[in-house]
PDB file of N, CA and C in Angstrom:
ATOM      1  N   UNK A   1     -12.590 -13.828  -1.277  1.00  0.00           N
ATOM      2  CA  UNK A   1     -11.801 -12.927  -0.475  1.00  0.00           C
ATOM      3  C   UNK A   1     -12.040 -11.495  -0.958  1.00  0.00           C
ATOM      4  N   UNK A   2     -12.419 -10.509   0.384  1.00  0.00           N
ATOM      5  CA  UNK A   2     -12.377  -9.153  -0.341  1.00  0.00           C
ATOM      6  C   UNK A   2     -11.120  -8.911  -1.216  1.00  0.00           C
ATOM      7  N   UNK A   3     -11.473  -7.337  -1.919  1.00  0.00           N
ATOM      8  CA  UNK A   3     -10.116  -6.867  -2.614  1.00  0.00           C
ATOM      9  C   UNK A   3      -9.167  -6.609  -1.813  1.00  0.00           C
ATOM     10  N   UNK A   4      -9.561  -5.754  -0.678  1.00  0.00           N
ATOM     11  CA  UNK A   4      -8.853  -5.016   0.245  1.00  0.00           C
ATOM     12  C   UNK A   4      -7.885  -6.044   0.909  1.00  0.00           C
ATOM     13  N   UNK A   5      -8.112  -7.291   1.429  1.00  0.00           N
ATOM     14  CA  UNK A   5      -7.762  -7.890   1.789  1.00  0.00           C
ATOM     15  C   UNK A   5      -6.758  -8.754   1.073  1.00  0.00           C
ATOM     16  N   UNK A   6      -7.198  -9.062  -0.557  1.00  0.00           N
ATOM     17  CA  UNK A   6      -5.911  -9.252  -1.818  1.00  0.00           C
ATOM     18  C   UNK A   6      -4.668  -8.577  -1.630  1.00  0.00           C
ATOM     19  N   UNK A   7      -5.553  -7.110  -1.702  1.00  0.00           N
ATOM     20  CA  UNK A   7      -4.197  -6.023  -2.080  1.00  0.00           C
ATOM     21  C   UNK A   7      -3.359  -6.013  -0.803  1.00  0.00           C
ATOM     22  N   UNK A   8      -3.796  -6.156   0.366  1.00  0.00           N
ATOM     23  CA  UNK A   8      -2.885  -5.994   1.710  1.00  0.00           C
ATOM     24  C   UNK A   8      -2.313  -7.333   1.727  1.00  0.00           C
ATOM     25  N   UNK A   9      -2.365  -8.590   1.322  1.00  0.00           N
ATOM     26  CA  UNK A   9      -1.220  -9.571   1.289  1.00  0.00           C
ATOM     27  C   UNK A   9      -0.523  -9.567   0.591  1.00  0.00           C
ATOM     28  N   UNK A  10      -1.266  -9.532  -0.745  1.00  0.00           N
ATOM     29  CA  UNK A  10       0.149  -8.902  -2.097  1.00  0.00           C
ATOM     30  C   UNK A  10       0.985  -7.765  -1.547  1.00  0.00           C
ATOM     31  N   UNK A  11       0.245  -6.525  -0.968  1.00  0.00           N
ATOM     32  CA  UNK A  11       1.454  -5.470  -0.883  1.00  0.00           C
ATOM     33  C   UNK A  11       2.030  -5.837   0.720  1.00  0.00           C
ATOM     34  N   UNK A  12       2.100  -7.034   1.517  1.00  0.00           N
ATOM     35  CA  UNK A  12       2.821  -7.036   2.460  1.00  0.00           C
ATOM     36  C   UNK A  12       3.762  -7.994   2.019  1.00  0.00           C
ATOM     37  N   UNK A  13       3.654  -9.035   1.165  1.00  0.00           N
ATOM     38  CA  UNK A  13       4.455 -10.004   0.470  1.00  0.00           C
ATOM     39  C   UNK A  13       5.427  -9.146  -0.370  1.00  0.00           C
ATOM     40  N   UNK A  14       5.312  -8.401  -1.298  1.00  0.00           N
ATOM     41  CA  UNK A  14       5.825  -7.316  -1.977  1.00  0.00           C
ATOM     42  C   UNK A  14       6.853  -6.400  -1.529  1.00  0.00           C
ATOM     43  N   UNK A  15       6.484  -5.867  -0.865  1.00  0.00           N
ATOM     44  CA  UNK A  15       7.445  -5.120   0.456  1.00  0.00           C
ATOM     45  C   UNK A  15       8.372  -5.762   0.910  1.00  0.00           C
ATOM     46  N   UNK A  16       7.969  -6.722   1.386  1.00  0.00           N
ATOM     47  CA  UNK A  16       8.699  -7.891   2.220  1.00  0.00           C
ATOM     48  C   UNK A  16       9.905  -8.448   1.299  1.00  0.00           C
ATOM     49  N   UNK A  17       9.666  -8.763   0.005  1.00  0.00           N
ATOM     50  CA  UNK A  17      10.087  -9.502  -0.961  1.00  0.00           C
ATOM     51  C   UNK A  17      11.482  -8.281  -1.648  1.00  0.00           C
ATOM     52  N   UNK A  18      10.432  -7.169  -1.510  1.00  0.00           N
ATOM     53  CA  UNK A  18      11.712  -6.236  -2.372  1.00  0.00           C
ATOM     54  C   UNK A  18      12.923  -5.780  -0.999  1.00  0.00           C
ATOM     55  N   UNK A  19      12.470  -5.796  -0.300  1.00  0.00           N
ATOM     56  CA  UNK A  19      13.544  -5.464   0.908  1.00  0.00           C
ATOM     57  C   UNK A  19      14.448  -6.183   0.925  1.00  0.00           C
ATOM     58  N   UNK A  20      14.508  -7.253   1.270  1.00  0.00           N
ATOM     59  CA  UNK A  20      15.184  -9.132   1.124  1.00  0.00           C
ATOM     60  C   UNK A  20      15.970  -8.907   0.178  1.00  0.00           C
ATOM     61  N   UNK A  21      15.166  -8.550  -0.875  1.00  0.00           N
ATOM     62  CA  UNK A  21      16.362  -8.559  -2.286  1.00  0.00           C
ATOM     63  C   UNK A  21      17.526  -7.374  -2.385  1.00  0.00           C
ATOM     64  N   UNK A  22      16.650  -6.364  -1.685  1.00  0.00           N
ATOM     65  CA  UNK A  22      17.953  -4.958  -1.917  1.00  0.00           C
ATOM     66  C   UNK A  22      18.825  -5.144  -0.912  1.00  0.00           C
ATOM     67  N   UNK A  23      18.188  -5.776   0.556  1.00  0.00           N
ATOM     68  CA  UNK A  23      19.313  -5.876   1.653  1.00  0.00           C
ATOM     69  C   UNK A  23      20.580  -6.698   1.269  1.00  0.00           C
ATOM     70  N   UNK A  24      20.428  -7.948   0.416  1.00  0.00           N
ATOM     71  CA  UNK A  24      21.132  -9.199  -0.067  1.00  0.00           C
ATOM     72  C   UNK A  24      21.899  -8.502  -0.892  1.00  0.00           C
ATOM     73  N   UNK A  25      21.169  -7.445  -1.546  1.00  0.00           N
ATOM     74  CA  UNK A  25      22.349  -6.972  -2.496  1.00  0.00           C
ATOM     75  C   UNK A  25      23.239  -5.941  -2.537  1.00  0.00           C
ATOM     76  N   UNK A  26      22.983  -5.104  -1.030  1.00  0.00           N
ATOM     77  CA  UNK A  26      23.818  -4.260  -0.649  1.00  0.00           C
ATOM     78  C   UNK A  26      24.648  -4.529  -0.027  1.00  0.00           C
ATOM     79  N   UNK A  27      24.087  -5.351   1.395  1.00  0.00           N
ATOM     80  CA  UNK A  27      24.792  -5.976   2.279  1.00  0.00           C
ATOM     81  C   UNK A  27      25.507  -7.162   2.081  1.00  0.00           C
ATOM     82  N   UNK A  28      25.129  -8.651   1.399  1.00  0.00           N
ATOM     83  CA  UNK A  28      25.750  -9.334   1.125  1.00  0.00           C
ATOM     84  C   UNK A  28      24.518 -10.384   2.043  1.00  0.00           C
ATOM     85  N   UNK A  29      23.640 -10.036   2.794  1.00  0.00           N
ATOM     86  CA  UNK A  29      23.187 -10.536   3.682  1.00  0.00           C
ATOM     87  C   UNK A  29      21.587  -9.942   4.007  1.00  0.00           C
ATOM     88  N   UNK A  30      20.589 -10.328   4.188  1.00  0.00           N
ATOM     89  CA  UNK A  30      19.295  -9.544   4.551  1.00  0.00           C
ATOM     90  C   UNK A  30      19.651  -9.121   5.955  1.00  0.00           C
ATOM     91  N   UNK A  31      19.455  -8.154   6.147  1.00  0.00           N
ATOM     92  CA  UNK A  31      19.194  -7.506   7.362  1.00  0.00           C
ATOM     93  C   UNK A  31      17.357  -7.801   7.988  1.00  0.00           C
ATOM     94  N   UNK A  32      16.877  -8.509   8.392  1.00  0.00           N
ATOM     95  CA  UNK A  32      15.958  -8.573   9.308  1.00  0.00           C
ATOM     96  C   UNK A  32      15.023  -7.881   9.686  1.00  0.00           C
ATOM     97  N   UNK A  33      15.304  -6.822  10.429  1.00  0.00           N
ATOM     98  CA  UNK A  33      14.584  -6.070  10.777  1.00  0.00           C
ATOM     99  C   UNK A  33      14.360  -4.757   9.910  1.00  0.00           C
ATOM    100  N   UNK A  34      14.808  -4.747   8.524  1.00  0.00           N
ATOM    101  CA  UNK A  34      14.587  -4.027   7.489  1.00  0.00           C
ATOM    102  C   UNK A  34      13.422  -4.676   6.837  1.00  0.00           C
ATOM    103  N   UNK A  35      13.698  -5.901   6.806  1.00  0.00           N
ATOM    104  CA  UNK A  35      12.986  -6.948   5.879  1.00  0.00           C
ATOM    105  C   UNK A  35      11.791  -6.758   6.389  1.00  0.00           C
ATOM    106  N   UNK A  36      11.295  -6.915   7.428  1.00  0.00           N
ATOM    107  CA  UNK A  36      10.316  -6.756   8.783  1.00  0.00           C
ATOM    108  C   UNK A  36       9.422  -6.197   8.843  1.00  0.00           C
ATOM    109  N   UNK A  37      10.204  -4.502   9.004  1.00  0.00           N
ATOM    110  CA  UNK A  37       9.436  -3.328   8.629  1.00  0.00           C
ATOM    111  C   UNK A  37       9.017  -2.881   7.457  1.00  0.00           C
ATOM    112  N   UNK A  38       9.715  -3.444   6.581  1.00  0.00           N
ATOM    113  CA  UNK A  38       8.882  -2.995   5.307  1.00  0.00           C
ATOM    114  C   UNK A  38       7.874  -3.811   4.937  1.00  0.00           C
ATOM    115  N   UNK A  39       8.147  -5.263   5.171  1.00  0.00           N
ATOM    116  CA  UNK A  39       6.560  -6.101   5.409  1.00  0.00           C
ATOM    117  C   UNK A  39       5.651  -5.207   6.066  1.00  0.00           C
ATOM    118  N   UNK A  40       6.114  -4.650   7.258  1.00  0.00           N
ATOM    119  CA  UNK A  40       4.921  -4.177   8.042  1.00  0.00           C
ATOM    120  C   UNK A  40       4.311  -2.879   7.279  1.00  0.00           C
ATOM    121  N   UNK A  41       5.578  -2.050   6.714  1.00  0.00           N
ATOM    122  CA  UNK A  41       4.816  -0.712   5.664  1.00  0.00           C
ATOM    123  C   UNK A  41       3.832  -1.204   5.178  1.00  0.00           C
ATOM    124  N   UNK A  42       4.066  -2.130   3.864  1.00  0.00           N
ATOM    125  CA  UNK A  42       3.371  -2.407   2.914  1.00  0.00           C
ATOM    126  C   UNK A  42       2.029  -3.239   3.418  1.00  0.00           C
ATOM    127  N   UNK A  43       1.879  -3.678   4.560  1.00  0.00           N
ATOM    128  CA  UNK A  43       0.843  -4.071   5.412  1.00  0.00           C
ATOM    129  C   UNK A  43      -0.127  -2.800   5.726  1.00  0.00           C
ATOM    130  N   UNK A  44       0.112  -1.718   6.773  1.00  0.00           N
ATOM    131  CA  UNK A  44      -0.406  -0.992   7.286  1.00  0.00           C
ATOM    132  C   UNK A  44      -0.684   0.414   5.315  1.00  0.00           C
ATOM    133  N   UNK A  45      -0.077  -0.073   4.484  1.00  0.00           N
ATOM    134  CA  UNK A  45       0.265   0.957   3.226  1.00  0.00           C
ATOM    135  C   UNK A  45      -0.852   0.622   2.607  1.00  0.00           C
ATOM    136  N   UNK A  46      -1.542  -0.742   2.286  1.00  0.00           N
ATOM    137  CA  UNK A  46      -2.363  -1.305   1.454  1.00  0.00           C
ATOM    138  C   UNK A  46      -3.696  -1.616   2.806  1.00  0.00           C
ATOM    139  N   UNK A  47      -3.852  -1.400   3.523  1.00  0.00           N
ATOM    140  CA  UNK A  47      -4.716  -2.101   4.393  1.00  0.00           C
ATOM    141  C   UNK A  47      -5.242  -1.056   4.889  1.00  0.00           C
ATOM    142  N   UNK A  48      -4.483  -0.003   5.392  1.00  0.00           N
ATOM    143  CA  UNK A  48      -5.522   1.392   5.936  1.00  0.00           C
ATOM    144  C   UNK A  48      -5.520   2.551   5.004  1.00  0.00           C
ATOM    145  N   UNK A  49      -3.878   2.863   4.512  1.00  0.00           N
ATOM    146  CA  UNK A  49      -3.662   4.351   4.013  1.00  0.00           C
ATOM    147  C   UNK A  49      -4.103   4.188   2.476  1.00  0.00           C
ATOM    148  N   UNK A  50      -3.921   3.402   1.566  1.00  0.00           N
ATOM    149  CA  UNK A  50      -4.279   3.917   0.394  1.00  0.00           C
ATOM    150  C   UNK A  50      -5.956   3.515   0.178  1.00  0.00           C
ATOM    151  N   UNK A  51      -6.362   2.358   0.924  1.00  0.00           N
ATOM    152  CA  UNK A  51      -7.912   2.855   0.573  1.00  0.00           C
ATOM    153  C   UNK A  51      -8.455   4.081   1.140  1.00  0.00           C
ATOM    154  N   UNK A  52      -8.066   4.478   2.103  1.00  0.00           N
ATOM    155  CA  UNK A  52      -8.817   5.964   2.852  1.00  0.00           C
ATOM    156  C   UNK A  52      -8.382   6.998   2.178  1.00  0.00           C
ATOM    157  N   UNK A  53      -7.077   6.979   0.942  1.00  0.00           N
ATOM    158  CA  UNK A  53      -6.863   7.831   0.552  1.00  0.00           C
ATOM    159  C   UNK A  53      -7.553   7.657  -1.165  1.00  0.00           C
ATOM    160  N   UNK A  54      -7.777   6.538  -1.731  1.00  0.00           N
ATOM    161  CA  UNK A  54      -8.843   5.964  -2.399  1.00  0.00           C
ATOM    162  C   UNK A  54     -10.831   6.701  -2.227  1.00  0.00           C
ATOM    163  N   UNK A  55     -10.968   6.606  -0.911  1.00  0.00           N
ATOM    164  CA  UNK A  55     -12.525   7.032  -0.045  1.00  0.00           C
ATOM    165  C   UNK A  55     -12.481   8.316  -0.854  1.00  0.00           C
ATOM    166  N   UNK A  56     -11.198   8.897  -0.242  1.00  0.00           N
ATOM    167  CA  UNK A  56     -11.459  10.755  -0.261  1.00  0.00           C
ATOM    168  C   UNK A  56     -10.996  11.333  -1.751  1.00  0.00           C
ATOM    169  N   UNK A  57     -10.586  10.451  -2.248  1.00  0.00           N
ATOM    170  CA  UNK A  57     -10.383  10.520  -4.132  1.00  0.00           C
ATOM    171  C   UNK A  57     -11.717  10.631  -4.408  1.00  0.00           C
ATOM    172  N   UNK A  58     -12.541   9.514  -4.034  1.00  0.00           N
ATOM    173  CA  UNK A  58     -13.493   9.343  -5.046  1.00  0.00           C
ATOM    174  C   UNK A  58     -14.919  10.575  -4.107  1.00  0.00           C
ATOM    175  N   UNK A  59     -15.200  10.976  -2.759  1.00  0.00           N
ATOM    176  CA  UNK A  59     -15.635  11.787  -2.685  1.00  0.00           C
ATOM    177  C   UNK A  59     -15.264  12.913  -3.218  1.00  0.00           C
ATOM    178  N   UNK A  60     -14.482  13.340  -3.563  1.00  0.00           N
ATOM    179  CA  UNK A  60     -13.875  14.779  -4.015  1.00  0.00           C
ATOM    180  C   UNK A  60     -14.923  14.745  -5.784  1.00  0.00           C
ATOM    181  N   UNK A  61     -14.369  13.364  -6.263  1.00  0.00           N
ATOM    182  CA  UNK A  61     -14.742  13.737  -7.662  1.00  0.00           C
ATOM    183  C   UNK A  61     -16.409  13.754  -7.715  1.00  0.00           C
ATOM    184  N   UNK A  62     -16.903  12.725  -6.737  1.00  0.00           N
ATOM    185  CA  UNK A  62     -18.688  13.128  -6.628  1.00  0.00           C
ATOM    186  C   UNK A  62     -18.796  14.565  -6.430  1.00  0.00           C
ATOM    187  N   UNK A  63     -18.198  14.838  -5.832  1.00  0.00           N
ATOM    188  CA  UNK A  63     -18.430  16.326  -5.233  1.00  0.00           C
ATOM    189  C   UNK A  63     -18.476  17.375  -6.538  1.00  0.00           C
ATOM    190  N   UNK A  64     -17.302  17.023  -7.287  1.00  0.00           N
ATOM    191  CA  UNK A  64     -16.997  18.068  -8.479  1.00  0.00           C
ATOM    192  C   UNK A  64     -17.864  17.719  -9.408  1.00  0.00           C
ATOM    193  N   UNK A  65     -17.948  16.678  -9.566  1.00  0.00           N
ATOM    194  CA  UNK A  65     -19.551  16.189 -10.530  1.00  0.00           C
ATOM    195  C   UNK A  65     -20.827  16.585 -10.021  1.00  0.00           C
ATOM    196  N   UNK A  66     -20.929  16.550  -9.145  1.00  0.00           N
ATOM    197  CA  UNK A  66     -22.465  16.904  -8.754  1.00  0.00           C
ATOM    198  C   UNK A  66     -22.545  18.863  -9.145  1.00  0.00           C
ATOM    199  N   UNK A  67     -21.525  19.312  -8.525  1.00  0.00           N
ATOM    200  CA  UNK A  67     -20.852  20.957  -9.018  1.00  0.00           C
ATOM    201  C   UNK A  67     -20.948  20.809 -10.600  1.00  0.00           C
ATOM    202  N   UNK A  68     -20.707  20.201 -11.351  1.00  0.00           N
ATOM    203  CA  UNK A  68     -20.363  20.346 -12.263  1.00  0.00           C
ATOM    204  C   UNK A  68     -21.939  20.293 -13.354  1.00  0.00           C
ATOM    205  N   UNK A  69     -22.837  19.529 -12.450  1.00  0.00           N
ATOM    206  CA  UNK A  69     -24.337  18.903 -12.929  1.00  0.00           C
ATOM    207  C   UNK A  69     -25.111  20.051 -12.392  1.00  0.00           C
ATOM    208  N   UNK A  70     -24.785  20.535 -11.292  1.00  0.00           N
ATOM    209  CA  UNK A  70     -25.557  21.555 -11.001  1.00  0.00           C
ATOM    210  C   UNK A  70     -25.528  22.912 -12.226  1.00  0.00           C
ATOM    211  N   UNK A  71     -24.623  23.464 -12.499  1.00  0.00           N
ATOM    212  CA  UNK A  71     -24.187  24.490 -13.500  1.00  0.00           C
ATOM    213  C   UNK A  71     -24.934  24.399 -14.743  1.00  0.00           C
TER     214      UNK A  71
END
């Protein structure tokens, strides 16, 4: 299994898992559609936004290295 694909079930299980627990313990009860959406954060969080924000990390630092090799 890719990584990408690890990290987006762990962090939709995760999400999912910590919501459940804070709703139960505020409310007395999970609220659902809290539970839901934060599955879905931690889905769309680990699956598109932090590798693309991962991509443009690691171009930046080629960039400053190659700047930095040039000098």
């Amino acid at each position: 299994m890719n990584k990408r694909v690890k990290n987006t079930i762990i962090g939709t299980i995760m999400y999912g898992v910590i919501a459940y627990i804070v709703t139960y313990i505020l409310d007395g009860q999970p609220v659902w559609n809290l539970v839901i959406g934060m599955a879905l954060a931690g889905f769309l969080s680990y699956g598109f936004i932090i590798p693309y924000m991962e991509k443009k990390r690691l171009e930046k630092n080629k960039k400053t290295t190659k700047r930095m090799e040039d000098n």
